[in-house]
Structure formats: C-alpha cells, structure tokens
N, C-alpha and C. Protein backbone atom coordinates (compact mmCIF):
# COMPACT_ATOMS: atom_id res chain seq x y z
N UNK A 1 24.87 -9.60 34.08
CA UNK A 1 23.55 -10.15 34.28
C UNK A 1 22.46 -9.15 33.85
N UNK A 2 22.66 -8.06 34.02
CA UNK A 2 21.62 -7.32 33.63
C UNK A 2 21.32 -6.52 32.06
N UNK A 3 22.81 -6.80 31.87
CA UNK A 3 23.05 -6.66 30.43
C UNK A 3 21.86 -7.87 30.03
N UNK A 4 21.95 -9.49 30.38
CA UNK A 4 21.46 -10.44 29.76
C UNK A 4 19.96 -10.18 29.67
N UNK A 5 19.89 -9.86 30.86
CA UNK A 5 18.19 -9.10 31.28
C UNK A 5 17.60 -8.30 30.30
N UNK A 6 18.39 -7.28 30.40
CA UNK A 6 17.79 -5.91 29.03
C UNK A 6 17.68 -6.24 27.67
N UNK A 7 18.96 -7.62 27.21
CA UNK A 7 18.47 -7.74 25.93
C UNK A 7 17.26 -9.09 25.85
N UNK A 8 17.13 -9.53 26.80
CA UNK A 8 16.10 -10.58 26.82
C UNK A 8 14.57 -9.61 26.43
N UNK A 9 14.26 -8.68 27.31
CA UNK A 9 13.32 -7.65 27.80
C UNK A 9 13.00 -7.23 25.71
N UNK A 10 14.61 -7.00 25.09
CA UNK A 10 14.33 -5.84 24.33
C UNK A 10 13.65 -6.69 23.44
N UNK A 11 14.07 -8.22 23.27
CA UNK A 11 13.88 -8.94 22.22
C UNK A 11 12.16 -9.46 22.02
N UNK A 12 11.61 -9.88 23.24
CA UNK A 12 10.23 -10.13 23.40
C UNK A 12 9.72 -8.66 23.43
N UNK A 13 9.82 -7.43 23.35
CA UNK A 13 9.25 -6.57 22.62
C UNK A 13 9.20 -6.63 21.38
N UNK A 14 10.70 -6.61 21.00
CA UNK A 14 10.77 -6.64 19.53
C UNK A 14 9.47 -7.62 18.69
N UNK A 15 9.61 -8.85 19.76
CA UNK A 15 8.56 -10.00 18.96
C UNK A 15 7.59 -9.40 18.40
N UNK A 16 7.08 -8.64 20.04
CA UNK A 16 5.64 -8.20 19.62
C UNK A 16 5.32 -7.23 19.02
N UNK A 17 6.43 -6.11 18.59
CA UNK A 17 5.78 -5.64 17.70
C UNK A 17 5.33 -5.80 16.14
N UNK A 18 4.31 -6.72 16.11
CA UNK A 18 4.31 -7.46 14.97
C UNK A 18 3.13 -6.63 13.84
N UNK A 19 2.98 -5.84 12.97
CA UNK A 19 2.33 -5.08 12.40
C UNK A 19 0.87 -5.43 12.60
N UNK A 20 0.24 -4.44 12.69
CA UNK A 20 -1.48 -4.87 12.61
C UNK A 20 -1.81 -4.70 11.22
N UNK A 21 -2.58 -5.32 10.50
CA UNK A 21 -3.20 -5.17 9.05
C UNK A 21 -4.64 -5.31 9.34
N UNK A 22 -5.06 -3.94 8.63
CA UNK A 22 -6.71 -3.87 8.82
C UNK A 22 -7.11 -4.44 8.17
N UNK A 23 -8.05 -5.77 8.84
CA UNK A 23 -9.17 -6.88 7.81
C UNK A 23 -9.72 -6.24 7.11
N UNK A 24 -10.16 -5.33 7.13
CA UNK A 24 -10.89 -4.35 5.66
C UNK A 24 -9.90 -4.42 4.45
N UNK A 25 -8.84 -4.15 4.93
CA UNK A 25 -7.08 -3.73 3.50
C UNK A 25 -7.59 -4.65 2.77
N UNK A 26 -7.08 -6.29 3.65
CA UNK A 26 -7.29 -7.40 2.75
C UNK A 26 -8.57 -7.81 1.45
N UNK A 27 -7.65 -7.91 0.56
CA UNK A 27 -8.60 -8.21 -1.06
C UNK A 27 -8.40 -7.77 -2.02
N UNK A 28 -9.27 -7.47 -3.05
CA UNK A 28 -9.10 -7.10 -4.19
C UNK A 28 -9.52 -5.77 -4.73
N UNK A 29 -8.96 -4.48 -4.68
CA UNK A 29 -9.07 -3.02 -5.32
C UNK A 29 -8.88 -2.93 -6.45
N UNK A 30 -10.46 -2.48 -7.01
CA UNK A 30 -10.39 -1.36 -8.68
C UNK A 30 -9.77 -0.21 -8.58
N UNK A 31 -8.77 0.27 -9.06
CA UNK A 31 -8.90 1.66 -9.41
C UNK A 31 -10.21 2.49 -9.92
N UNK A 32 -10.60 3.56 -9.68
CA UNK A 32 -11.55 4.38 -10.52
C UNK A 32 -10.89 5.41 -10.56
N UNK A 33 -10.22 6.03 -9.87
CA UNK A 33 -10.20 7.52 -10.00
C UNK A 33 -8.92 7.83 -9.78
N UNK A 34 -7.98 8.35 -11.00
CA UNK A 34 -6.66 9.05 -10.70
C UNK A 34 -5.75 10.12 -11.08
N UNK A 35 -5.58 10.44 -10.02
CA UNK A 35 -5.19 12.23 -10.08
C UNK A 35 -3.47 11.85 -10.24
N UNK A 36 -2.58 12.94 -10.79
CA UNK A 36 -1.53 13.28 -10.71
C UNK A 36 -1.36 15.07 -10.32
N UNK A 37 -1.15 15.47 -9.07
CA UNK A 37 -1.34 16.62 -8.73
C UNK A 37 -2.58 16.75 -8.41
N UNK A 38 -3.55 17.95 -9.04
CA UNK A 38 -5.09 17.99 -9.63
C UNK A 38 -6.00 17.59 -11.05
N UNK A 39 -4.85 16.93 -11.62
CA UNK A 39 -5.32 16.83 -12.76
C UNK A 39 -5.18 15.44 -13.19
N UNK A 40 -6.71 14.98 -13.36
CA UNK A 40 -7.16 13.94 -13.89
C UNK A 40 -6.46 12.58 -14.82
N UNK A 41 -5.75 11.46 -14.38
CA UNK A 41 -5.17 10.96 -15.14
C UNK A 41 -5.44 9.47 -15.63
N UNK A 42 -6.96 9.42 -15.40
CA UNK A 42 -7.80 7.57 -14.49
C UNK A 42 -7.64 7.13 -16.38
N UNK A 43 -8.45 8.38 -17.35
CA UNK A 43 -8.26 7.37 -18.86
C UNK A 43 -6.72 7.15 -19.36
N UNK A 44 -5.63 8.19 -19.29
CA UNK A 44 -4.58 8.30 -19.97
C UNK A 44 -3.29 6.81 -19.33
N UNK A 45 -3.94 6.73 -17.62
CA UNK A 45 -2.94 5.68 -16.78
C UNK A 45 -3.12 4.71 -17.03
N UNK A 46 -4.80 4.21 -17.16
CA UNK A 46 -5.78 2.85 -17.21
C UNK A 46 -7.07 2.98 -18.35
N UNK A 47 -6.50 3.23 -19.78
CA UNK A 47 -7.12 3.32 -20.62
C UNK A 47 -8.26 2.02 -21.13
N UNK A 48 -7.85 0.85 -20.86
CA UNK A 48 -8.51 -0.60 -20.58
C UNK A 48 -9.01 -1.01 -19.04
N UNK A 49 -9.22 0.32 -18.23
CA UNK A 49 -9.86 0.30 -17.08
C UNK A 49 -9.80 -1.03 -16.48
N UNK A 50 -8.58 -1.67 -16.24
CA UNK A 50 -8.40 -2.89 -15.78
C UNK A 50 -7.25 -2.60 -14.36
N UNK A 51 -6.72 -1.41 -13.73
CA UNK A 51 -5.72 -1.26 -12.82
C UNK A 51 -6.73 -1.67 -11.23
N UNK A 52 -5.41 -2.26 -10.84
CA UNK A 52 -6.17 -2.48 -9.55
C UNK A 52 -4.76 -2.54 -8.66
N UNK A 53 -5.11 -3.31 -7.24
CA UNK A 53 -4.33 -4.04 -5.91
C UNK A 53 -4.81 -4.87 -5.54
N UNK A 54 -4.26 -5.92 -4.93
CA UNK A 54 -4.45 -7.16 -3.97
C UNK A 54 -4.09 -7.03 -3.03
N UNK A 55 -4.61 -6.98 -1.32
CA UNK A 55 -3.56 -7.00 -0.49
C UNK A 55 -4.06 -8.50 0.10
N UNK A 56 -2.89 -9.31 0.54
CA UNK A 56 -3.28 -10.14 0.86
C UNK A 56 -2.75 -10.27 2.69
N UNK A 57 -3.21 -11.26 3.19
CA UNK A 57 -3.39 -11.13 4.97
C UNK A 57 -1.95 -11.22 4.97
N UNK A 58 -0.92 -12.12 4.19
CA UNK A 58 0.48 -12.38 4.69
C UNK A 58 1.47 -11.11 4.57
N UNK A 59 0.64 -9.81 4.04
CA UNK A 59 1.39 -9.09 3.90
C UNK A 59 2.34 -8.88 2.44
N UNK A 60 1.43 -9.60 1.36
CA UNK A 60 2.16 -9.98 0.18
C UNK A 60 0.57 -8.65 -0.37
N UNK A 61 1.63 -7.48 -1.53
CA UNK A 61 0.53 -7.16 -2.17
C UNK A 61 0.94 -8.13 -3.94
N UNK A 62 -0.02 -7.39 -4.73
CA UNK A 62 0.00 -8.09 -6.30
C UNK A 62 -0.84 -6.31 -7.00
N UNK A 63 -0.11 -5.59 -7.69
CA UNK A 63 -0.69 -4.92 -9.10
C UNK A 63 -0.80 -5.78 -9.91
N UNK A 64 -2.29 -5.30 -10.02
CA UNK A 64 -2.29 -6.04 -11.76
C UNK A 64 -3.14 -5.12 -12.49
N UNK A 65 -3.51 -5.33 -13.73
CA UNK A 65 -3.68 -4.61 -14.47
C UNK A 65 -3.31 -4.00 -15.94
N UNK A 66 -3.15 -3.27 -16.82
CA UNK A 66 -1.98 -3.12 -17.63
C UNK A 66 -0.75 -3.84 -17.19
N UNK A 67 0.00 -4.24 -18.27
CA UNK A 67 1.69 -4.87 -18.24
C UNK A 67 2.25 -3.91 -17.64
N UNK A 68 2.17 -2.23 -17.80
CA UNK A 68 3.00 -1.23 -17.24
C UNK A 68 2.81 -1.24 -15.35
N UNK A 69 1.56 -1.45 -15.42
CA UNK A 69 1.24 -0.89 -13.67
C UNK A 69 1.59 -2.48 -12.70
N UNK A 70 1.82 -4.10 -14.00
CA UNK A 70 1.93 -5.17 -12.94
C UNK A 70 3.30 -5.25 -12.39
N UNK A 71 2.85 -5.19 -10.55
CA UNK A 71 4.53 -5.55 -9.81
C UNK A 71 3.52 -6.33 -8.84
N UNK A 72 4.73 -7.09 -7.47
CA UNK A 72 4.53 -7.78 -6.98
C UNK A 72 5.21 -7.38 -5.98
N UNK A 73 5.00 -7.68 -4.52
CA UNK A 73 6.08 -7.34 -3.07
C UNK A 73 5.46 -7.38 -1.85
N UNK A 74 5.88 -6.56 -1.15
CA UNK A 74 5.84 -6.46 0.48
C UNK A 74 4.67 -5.45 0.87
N UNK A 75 3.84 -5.30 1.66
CA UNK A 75 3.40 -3.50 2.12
C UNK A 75 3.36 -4.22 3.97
N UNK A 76 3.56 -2.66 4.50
CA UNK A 76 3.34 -2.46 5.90
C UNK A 76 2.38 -1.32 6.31
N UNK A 77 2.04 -1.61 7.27
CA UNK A 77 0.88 -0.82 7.71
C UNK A 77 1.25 -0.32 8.74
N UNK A 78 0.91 1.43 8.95
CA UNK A 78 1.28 1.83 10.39
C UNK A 78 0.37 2.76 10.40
N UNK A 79 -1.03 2.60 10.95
CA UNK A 79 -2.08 3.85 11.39
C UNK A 79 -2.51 3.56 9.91
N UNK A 80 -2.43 5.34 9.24
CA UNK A 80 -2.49 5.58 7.99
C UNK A 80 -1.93 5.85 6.73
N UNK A 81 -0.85 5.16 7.11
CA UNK A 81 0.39 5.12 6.18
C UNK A 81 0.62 3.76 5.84
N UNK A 82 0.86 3.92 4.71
CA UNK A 82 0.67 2.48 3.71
C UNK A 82 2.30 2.65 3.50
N UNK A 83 3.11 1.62 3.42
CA UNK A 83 4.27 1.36 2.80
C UNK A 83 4.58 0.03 1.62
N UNK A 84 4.66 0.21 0.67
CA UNK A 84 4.97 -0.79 -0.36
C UNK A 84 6.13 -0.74 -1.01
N UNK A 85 6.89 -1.96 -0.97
CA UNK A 85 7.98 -2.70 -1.11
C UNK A 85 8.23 -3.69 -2.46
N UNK A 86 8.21 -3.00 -3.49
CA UNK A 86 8.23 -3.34 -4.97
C UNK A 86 9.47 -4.76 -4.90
N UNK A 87 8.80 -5.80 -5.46
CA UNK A 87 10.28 -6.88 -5.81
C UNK A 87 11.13 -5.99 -7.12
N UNK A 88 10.37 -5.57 -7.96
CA UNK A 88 10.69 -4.65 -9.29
C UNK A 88 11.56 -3.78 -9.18
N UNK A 89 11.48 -2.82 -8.39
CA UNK A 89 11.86 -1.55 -8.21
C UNK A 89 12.55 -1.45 -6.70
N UNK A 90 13.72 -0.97 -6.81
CA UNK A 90 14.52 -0.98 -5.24
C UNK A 90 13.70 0.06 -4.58
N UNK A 91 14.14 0.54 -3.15
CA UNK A 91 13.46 1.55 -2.40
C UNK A 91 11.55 0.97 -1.88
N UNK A 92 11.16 1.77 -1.30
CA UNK A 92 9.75 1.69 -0.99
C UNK A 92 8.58 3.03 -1.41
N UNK A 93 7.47 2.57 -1.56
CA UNK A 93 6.43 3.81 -1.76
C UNK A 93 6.05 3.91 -0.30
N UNK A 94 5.82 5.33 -0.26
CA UNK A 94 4.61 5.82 0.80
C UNK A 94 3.56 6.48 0.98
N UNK A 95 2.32 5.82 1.31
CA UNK A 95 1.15 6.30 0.98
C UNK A 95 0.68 6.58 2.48
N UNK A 96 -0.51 7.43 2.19
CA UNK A 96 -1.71 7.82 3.34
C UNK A 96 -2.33 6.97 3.05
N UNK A 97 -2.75 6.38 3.49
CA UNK A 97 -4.48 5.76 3.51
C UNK A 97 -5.78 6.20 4.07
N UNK A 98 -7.17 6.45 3.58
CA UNK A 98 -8.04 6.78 4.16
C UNK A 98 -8.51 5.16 3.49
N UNK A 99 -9.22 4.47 4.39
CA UNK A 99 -10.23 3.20 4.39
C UNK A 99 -11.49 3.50 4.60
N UNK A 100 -12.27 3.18 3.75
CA UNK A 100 -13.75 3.16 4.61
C UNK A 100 -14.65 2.23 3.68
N UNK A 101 -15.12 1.08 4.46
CA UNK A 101 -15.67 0.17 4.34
C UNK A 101 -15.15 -0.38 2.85
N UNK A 102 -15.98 -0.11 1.49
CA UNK A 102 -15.69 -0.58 0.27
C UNK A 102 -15.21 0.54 -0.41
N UNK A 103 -14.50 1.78 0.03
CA UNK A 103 -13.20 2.11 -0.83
C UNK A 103 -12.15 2.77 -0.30
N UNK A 104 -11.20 2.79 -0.69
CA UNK A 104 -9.54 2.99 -0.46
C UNK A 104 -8.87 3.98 -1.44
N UNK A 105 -8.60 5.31 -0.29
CA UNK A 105 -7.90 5.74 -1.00
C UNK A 105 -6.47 6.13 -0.60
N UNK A 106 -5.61 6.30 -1.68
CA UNK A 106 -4.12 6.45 -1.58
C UNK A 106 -3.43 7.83 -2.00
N UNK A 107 -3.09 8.15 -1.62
CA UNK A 107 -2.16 9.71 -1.86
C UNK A 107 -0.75 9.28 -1.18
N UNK A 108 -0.18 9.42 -2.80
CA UNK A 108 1.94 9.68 -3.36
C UNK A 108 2.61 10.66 -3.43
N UNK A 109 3.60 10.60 -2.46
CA UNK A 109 4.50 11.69 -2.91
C UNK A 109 5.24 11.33 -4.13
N UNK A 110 5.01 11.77 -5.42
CA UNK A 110 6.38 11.17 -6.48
C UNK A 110 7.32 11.45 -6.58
N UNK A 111 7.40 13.26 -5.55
CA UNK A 111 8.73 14.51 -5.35
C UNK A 111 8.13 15.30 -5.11
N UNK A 112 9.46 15.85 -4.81
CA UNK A 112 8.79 17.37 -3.99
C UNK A 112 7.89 18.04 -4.54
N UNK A 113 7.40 17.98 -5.85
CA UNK A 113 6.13 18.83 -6.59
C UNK A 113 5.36 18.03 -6.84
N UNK A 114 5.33 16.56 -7.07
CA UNK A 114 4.12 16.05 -7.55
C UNK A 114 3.64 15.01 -6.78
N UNK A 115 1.95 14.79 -6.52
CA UNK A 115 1.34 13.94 -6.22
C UNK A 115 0.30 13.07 -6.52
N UNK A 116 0.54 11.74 -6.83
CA UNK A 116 -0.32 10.58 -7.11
C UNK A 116 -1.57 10.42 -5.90
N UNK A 117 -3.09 11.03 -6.56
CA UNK A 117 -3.98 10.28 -5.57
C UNK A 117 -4.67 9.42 -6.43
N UNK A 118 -4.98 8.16 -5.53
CA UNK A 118 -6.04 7.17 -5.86
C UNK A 118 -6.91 6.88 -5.27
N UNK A 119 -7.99 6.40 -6.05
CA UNK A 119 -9.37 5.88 -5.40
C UNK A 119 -9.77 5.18 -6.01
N UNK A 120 -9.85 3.93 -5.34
CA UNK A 120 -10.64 2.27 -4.82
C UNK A 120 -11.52 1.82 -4.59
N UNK A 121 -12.18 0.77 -5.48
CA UNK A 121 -12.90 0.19 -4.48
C UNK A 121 -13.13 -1.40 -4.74
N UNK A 122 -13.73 -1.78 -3.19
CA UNK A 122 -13.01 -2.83 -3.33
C UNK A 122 -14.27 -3.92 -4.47
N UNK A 123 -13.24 -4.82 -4.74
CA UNK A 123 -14.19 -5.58 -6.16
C UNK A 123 -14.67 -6.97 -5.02
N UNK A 124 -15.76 -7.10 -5.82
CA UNK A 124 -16.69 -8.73 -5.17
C UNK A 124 -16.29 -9.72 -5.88
C-alpha cells in the first residue's frame, strides 16, 4: 500500500513539473552579432544577414536563415540555460541565456576550447 502511495505522490509531481517558458523567449530573433571565441564571425556566418530563431510557445523552435544555419526541433528552458534539440542533428545544444526585453543573447560550448556567442534581437 504504501509502495502504491509513493508512486502515486511521485507521478503528480512528475506532472507538475512542466517547464516554464519565458513569454519574452517566444517569437522571432535576428541575429546581429557573432563571435566564435573573441573573434568576430556575424559577416563570414551570415553574409546575406538573414540568420535568425523562432521560439514558439509549444516549445517547437525553427532556424532560418541561410540553407546552412536552417534546422527545426525541440528547446527547454531551465533558469538560464537554453537547451535545443535539433530534428537534424542527434544529441542537444546548450546555451546560457541572458534575456532582456528586445534582445537575446546565447553563449556555446562547441568543445573544450571553443565558444559560440550570439546576439539577438527580437524582430517586429
């Protein structure tokens, strides 16, 4: 019986822990600004200055942009850590997030030596 108890208990936690997504995330992000390490990479990545993100409320993001940078998938949110879930590509990314109001930025680990930062903002 108490076995039945504990997993009843564990499962309506489980429910609730249902991710929070900050109403700000949701929409549509320009890229402007992108670093690899310290060094500048916004013309050589997005030479037709067209890279962006979508996040949408269901938890579905969309790249678009260049043919190279478009994928499609999953992200989760925890605090300030962004997780994205490529349909394209097996495994997940993990990002920091700093939010503030109309821009977003992202910092990648790509490996142990190198790091992807980005900066967003969001489009009308």
């Amino acid at each position: 019986m108490r076995c039945i108890l504990f997993l009843i208990a564990l499962c309506c936690l489980s429910c609730n822990n249902k991710q929070e997504i900050p109403e700000d995330l949701i929409g549509r992000w320009k890229t402007y600004d992108t670093k690899l390490n310290k060094k500048d990479i916004s013309k050589s990545s997005d030479p037709t200055n067209e890279n962006g993100l979508e996040f949408q409320p269901n938890g579905n993001y969309i790249s678009f942009g260049n043919p190279r940078h478009q994928d499609e998938g999953v992200y989760e949110v925890n605090q300030d850590n962004l997780l994205f879930k490529s349909k394209k590509e097996p495994g997940a990314t993990k990002a920091k997030m700093v939010l503030r109001q109309d821009t977003l930025q992202l910092k990648m680990s790509v490996d142990s030596t190198t790091t992807l930062f980005m900066k967003l903002y969001r489009m009308k």
